[in-house]
PDB file of N, CA and C in Angstrom:
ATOM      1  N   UNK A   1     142.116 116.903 178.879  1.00  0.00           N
ATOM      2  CA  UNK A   1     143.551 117.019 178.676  1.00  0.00           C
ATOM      3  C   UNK A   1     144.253 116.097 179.670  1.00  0.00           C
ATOM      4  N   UNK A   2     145.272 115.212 179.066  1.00  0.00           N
ATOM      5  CA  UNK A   2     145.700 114.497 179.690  1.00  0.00           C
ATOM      6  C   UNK A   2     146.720 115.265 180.710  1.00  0.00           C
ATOM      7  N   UNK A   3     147.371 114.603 182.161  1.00  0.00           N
ATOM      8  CA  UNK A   3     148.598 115.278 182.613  1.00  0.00           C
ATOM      9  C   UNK A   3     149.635 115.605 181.965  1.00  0.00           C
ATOM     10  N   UNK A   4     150.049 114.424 180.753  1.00  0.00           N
ATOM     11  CA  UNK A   4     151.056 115.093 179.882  1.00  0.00           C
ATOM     12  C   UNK A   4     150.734 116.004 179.276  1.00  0.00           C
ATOM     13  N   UNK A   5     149.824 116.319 178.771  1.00  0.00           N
ATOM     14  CA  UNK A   5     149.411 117.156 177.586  1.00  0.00           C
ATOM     15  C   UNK A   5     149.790 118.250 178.492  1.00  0.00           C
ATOM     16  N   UNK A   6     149.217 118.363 180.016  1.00  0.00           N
ATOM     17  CA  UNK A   6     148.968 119.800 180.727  1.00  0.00           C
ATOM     18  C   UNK A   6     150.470 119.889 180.991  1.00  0.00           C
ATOM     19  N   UNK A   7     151.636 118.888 181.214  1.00  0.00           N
ATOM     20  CA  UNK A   7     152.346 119.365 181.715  1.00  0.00           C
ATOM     21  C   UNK A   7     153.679 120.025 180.438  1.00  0.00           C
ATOM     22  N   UNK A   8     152.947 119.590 179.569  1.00  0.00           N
ATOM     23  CA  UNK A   8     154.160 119.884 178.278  1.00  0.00           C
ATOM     24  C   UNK A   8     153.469 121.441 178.073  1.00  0.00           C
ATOM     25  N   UNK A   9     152.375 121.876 178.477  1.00  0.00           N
ATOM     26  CA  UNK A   9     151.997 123.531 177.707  1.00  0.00           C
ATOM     27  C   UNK A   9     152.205 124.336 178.916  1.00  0.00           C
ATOM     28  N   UNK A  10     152.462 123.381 180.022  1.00  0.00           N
ATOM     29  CA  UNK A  10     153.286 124.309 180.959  1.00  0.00           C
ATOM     30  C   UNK A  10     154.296 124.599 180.986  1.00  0.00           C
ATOM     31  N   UNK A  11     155.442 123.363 180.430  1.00  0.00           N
ATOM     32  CA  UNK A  11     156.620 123.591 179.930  1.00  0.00           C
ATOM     33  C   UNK A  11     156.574 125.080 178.820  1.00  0.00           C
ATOM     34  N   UNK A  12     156.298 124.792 178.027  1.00  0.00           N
ATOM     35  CA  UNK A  12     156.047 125.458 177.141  1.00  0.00           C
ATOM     36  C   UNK A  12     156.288 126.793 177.554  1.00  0.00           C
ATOM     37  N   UNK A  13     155.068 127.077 178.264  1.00  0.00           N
ATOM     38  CA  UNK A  13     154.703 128.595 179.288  1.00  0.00           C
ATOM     39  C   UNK A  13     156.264 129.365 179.412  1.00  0.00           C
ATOM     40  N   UNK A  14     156.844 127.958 180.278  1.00  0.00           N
ATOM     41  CA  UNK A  14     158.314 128.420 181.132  1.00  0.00           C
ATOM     42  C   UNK A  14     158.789 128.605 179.849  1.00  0.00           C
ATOM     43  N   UNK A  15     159.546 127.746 178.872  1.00  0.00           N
ATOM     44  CA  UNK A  15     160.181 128.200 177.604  1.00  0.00           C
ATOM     45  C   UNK A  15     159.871 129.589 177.204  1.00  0.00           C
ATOM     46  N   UNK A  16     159.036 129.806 177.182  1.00  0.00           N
ATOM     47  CA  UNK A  16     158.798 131.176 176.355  1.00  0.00           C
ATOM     48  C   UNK A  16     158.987 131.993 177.154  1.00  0.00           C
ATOM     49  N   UNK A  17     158.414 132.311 178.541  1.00  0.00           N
ATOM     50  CA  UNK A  17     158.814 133.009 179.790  1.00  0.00           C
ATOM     51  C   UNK A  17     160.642 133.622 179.314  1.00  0.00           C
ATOM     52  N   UNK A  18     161.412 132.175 179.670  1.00  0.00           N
ATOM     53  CA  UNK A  18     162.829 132.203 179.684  1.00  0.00           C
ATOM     54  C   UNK A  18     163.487 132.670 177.800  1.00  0.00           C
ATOM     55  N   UNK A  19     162.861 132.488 176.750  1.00  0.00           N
ATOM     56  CA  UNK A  19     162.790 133.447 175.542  1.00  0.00           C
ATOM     57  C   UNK A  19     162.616 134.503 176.007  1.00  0.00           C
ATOM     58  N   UNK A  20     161.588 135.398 176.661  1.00  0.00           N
ATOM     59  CA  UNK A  20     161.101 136.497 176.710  1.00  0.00           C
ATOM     60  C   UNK A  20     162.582 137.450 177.632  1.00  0.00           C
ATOM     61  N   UNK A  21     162.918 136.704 179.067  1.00  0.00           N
ATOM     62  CA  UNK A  21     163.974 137.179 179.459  1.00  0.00           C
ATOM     63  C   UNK A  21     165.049 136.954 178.916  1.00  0.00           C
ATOM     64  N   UNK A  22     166.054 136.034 177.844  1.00  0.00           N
ATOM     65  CA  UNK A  22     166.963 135.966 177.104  1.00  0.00           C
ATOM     66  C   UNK A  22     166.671 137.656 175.879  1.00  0.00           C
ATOM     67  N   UNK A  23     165.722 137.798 175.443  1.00  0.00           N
ATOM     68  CA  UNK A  23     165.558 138.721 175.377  1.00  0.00           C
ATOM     69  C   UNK A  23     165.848 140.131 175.751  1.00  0.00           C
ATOM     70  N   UNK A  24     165.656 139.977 177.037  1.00  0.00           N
ATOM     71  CA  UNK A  24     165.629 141.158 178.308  1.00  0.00           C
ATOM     72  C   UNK A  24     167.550 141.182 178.164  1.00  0.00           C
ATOM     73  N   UNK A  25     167.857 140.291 178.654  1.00  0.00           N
ATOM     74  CA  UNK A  25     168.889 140.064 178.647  1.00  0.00           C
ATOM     75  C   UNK A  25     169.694 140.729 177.600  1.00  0.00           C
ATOM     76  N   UNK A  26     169.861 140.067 176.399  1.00  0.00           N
ATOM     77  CA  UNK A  26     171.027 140.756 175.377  1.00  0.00           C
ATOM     78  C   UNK A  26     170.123 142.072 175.438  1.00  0.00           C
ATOM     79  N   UNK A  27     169.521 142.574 174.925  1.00  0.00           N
ATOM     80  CA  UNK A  27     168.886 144.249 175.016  1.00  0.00           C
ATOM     81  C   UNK A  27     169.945 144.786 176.402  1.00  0.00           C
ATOM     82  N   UNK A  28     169.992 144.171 177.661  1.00  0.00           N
ATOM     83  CA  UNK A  28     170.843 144.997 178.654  1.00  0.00           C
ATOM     84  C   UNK A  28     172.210 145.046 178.120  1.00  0.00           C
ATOM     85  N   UNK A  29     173.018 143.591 177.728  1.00  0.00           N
ATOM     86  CA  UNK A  29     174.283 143.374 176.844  1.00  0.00           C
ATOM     87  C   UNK A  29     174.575 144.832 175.724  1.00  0.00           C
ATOM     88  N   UNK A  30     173.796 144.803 175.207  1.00  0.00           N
ATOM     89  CA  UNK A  30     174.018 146.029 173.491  1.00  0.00           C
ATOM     90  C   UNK A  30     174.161 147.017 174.826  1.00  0.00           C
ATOM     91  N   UNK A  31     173.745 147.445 176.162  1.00  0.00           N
ATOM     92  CA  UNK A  31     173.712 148.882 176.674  1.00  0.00           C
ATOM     93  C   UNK A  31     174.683 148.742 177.518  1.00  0.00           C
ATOM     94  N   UNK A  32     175.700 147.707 177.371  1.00  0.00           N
ATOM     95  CA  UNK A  32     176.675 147.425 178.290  1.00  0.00           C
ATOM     96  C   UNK A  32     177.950 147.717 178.009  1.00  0.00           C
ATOM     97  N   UNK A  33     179.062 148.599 178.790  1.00  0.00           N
ATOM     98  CA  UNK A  33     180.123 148.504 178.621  1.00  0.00           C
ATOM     99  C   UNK A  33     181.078 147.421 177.597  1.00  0.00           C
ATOM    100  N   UNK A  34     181.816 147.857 176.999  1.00  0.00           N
ATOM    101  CA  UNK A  34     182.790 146.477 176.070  1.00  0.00           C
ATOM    102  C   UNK A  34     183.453 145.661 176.927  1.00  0.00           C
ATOM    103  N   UNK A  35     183.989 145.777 178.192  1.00  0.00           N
ATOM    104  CA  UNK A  35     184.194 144.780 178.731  1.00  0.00           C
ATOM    105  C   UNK A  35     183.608 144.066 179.393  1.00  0.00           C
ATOM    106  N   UNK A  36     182.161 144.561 179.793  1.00  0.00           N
ATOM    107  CA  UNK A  36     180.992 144.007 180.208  1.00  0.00           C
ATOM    108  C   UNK A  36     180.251 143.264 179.838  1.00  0.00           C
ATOM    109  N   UNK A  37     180.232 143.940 178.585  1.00  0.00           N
ATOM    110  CA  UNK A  37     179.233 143.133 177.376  1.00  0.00           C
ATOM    111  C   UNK A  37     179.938 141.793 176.752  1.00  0.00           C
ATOM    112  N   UNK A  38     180.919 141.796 177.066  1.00  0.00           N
ATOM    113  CA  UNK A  38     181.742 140.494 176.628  1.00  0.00           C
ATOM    114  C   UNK A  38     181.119 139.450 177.883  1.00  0.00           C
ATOM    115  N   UNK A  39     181.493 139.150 178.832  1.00  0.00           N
ATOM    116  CA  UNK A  39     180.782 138.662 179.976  1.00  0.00           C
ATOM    117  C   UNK A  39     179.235 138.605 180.041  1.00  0.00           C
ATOM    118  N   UNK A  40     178.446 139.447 179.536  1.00  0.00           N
ATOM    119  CA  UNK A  40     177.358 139.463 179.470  1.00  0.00           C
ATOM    120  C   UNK A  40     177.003 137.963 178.012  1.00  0.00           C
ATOM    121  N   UNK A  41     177.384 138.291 177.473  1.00  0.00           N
ATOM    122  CA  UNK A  41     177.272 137.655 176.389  1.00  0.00           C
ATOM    123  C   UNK A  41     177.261 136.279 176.630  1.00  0.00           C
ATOM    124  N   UNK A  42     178.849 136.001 177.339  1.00  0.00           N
ATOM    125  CA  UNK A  42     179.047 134.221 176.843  1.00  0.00           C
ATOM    126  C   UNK A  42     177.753 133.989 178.181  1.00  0.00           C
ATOM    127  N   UNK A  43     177.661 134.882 179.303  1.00  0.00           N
ATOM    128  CA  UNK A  43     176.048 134.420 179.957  1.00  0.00           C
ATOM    129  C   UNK A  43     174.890 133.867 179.468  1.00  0.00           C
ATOM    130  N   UNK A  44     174.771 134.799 178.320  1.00  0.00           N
ATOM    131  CA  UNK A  44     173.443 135.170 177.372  1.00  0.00           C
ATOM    132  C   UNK A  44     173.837 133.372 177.069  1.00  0.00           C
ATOM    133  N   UNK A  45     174.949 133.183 176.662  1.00  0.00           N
ATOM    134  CA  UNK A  45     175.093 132.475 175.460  1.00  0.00           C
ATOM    135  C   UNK A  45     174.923 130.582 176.079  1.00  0.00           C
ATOM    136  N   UNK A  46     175.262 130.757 177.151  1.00  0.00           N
ATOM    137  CA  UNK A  46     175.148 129.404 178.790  1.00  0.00           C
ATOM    138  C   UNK A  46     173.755 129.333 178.817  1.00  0.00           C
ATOM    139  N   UNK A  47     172.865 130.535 178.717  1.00  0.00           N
ATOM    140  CA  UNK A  47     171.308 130.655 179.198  1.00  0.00           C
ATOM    141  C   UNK A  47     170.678 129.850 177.733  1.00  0.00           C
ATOM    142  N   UNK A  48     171.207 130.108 176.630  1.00  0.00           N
ATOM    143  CA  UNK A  48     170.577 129.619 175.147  1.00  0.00           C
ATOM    144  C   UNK A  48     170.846 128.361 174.949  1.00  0.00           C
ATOM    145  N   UNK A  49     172.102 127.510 175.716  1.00  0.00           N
ATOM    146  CA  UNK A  49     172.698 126.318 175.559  1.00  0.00           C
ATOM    147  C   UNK A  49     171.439 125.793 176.742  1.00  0.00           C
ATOM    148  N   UNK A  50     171.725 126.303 177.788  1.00  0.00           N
ATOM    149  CA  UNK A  50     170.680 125.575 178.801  1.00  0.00           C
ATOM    150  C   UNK A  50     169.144 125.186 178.074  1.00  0.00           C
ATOM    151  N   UNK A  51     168.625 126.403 177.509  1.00  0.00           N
ATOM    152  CA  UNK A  51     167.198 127.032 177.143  1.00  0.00           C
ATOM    153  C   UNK A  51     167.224 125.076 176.123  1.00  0.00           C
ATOM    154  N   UNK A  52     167.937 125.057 175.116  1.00  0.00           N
ATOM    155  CA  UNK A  52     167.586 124.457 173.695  1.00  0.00           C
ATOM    156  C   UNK A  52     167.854 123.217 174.524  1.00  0.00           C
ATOM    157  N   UNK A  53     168.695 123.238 175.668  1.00  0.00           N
ATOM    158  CA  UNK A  53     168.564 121.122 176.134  1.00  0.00           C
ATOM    159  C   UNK A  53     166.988 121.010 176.835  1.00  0.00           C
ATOM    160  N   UNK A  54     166.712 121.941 177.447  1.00  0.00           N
ATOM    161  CA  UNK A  54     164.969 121.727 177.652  1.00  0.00           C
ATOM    162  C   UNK A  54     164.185 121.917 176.689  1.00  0.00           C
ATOM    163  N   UNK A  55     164.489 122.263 176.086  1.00  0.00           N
ATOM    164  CA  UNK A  55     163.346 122.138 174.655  1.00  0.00           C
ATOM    165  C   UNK A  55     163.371 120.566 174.341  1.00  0.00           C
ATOM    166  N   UNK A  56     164.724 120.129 174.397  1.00  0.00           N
ATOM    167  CA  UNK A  56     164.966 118.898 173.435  1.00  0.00           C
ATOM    168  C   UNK A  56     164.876 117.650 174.784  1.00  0.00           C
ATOM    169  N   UNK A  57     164.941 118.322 175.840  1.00  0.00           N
ATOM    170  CA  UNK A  57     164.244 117.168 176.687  1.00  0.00           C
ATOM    171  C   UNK A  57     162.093 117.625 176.762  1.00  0.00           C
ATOM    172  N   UNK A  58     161.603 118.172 176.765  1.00  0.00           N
ATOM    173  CA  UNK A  58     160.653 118.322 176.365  1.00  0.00           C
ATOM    174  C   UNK A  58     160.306 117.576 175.149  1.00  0.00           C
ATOM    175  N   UNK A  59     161.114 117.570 174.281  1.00  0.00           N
ATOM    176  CA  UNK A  59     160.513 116.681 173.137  1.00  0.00           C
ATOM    177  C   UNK A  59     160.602 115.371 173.409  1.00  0.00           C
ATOM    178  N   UNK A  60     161.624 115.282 174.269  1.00  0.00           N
ATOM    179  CA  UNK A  60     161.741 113.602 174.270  1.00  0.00           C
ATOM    180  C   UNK A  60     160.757 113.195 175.490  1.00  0.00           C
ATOM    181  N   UNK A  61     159.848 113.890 176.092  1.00  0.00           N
ATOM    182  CA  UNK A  61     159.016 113.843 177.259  1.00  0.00           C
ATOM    183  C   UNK A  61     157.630 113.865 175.967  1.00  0.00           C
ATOM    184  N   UNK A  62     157.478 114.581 175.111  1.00  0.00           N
ATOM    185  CA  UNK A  62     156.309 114.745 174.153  1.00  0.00           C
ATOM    186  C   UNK A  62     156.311 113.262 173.702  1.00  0.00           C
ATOM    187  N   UNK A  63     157.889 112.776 173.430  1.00  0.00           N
ATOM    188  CA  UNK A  63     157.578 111.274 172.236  1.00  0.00           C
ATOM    189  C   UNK A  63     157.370 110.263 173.190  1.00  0.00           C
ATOM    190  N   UNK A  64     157.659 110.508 174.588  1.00  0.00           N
ATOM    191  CA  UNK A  64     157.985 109.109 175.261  1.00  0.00           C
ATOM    192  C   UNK A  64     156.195 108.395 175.770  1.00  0.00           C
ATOM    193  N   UNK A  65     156.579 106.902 175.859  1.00  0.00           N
ATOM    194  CA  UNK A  65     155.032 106.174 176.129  1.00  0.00           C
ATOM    195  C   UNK A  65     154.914 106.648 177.419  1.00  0.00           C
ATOM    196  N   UNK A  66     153.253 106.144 177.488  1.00  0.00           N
ATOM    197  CA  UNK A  66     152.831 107.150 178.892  1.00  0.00           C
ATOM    198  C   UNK A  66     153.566 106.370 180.381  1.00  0.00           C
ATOM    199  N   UNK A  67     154.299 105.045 180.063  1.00  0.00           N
ATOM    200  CA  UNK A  67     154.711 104.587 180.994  1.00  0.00           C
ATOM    201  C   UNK A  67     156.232 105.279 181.300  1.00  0.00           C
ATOM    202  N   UNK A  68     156.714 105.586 180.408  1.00  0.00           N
ATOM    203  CA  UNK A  68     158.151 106.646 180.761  1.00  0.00           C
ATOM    204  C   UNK A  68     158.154 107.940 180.939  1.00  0.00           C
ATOM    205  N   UNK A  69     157.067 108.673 180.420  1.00  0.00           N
ATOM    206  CA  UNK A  69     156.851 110.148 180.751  1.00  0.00           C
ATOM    207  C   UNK A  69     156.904 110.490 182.340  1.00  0.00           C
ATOM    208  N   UNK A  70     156.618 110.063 183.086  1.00  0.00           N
ATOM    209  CA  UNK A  70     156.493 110.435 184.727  1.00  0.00           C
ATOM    210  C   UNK A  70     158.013 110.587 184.662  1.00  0.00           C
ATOM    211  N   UNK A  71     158.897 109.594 184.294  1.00  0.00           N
ATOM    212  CA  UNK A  71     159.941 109.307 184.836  1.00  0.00           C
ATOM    213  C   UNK A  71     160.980 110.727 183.902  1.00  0.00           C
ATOM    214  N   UNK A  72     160.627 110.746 182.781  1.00  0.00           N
ATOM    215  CA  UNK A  72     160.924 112.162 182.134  1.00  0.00           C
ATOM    216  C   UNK A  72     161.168 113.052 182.960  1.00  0.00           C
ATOM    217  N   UNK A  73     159.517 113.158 183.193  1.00  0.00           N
ATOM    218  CA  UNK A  73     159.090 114.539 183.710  1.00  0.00           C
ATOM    219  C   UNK A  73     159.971 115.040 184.922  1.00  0.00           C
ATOM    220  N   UNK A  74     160.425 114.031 186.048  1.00  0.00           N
ATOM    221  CA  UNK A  74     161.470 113.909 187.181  1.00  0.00           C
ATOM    222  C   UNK A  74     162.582 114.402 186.840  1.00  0.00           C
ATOM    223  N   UNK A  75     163.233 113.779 186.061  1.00  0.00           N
ATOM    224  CA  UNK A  75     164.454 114.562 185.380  1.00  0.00           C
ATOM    225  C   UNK A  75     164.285 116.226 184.886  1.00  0.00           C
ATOM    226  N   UNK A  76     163.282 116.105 184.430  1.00  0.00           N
ATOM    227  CA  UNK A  76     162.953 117.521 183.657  1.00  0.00           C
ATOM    228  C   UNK A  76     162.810 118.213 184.477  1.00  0.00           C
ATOM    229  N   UNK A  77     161.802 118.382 185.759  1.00  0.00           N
ATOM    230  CA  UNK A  77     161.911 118.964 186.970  1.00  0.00           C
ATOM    231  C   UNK A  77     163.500 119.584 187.661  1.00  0.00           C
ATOM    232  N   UNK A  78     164.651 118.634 187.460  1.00  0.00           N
ATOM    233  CA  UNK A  78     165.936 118.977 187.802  1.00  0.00           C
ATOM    234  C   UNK A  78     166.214 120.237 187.097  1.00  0.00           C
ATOM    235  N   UNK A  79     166.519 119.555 185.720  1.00  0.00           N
ATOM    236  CA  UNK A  79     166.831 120.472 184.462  1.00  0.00           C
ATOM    237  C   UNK A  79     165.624 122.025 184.931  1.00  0.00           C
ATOM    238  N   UNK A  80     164.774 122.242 184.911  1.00  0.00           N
ATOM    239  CA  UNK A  80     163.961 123.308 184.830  1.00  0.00           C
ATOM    240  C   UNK A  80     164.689 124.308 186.301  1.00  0.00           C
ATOM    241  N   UNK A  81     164.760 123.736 187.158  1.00  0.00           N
ATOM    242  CA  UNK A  81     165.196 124.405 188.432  1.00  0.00           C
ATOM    243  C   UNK A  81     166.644 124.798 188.507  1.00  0.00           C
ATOM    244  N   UNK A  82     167.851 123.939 187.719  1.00  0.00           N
ATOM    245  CA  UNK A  82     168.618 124.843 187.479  1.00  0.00           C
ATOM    246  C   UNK A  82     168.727 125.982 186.525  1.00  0.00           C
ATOM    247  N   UNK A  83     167.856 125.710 185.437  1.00  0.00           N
ATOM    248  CA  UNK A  83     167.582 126.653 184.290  1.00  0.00           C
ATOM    249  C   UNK A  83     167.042 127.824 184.765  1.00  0.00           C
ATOM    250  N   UNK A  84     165.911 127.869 186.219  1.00  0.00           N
ATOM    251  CA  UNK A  84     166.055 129.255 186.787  1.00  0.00           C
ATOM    252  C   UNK A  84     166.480 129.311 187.621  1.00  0.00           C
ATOM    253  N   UNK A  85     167.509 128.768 188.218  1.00  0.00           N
ATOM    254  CA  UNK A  85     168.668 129.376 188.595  1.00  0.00           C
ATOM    255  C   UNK A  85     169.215 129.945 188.361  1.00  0.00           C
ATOM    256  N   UNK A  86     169.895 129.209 186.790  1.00  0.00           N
ATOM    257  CA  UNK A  86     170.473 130.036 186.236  1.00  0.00           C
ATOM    258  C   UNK A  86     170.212 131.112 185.676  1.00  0.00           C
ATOM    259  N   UNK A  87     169.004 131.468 185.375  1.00  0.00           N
ATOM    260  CA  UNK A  87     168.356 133.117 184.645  1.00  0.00           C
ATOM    261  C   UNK A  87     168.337 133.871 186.269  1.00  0.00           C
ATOM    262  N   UNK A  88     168.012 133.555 187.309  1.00  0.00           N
ATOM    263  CA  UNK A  88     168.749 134.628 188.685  1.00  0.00           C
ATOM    264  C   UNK A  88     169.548 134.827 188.805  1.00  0.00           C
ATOM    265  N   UNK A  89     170.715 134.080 188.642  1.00  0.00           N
ATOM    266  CA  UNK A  89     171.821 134.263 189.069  1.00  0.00           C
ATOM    267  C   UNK A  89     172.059 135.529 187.472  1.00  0.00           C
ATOM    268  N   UNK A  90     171.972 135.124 186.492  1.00  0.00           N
ATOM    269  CA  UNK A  90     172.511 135.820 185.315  1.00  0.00           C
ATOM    270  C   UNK A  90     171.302 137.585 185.594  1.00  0.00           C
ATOM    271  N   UNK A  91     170.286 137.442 186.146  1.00  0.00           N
ATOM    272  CA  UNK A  91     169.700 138.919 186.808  1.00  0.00           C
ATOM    273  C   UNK A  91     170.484 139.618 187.428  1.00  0.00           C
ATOM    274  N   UNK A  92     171.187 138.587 188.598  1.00  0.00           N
ATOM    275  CA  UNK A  92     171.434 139.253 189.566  1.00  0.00           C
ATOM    276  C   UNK A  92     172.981 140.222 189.075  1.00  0.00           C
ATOM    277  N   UNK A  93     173.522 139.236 188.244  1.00  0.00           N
ATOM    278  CA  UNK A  93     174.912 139.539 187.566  1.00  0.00           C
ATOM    279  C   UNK A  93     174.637 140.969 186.703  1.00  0.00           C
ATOM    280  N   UNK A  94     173.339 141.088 186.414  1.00  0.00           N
ATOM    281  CA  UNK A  94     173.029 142.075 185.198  1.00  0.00           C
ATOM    282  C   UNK A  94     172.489 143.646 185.667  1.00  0.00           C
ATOM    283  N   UNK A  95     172.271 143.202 187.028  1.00  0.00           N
ATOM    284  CA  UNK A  95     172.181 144.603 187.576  1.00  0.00           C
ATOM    285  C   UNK A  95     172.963 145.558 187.896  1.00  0.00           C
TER     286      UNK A  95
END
């Protein structure tokens, strides 16, 4: 397995990870107060906008030649670390 190969089914891993808690997430939203759950929501809804631009930089890390993928992957590294950021910060909000 090449490094890309390993590093896109690690991506992957995290994607689904961050599915699994978007998940977690609206399930707390439905048990949330109405004025809560409003706030909860457009959260939910920042975490799904974040979630689908790493998917779609992931793809463009899947299509790119092996001489631009490193340089992907750098960027993608950014993107991934605010993306759990942002699912802590939206925990921490949810407790």
């Amino acid at each position: 397995m090449s490094d890309r190969d390993a590093y896109v089914e690690k991506m992957k891993a995290r994607i689904d990870q961050w599915n699994a808690d978007l998940a977690q997430l609206e399930a707390r939203s439905r048990e949330a107060e109405a004025d809560m759950r409003a706030k909860y929501d457009e959260q939910i809804k920042e975490l799904r906008e974040d979630r689908e631009r790493a998917e779609e930089r992931l793809k463009e890390l899947q299509q790119a030649s092996e001489d631009s993928w490193k340089r992907l992957r750098d960027g993608m590294e950014s993107a991934w670390d605010e993306m759990a950021k942002a699912f802590r910060e939206a925990w921490e909000r949810f407790r």
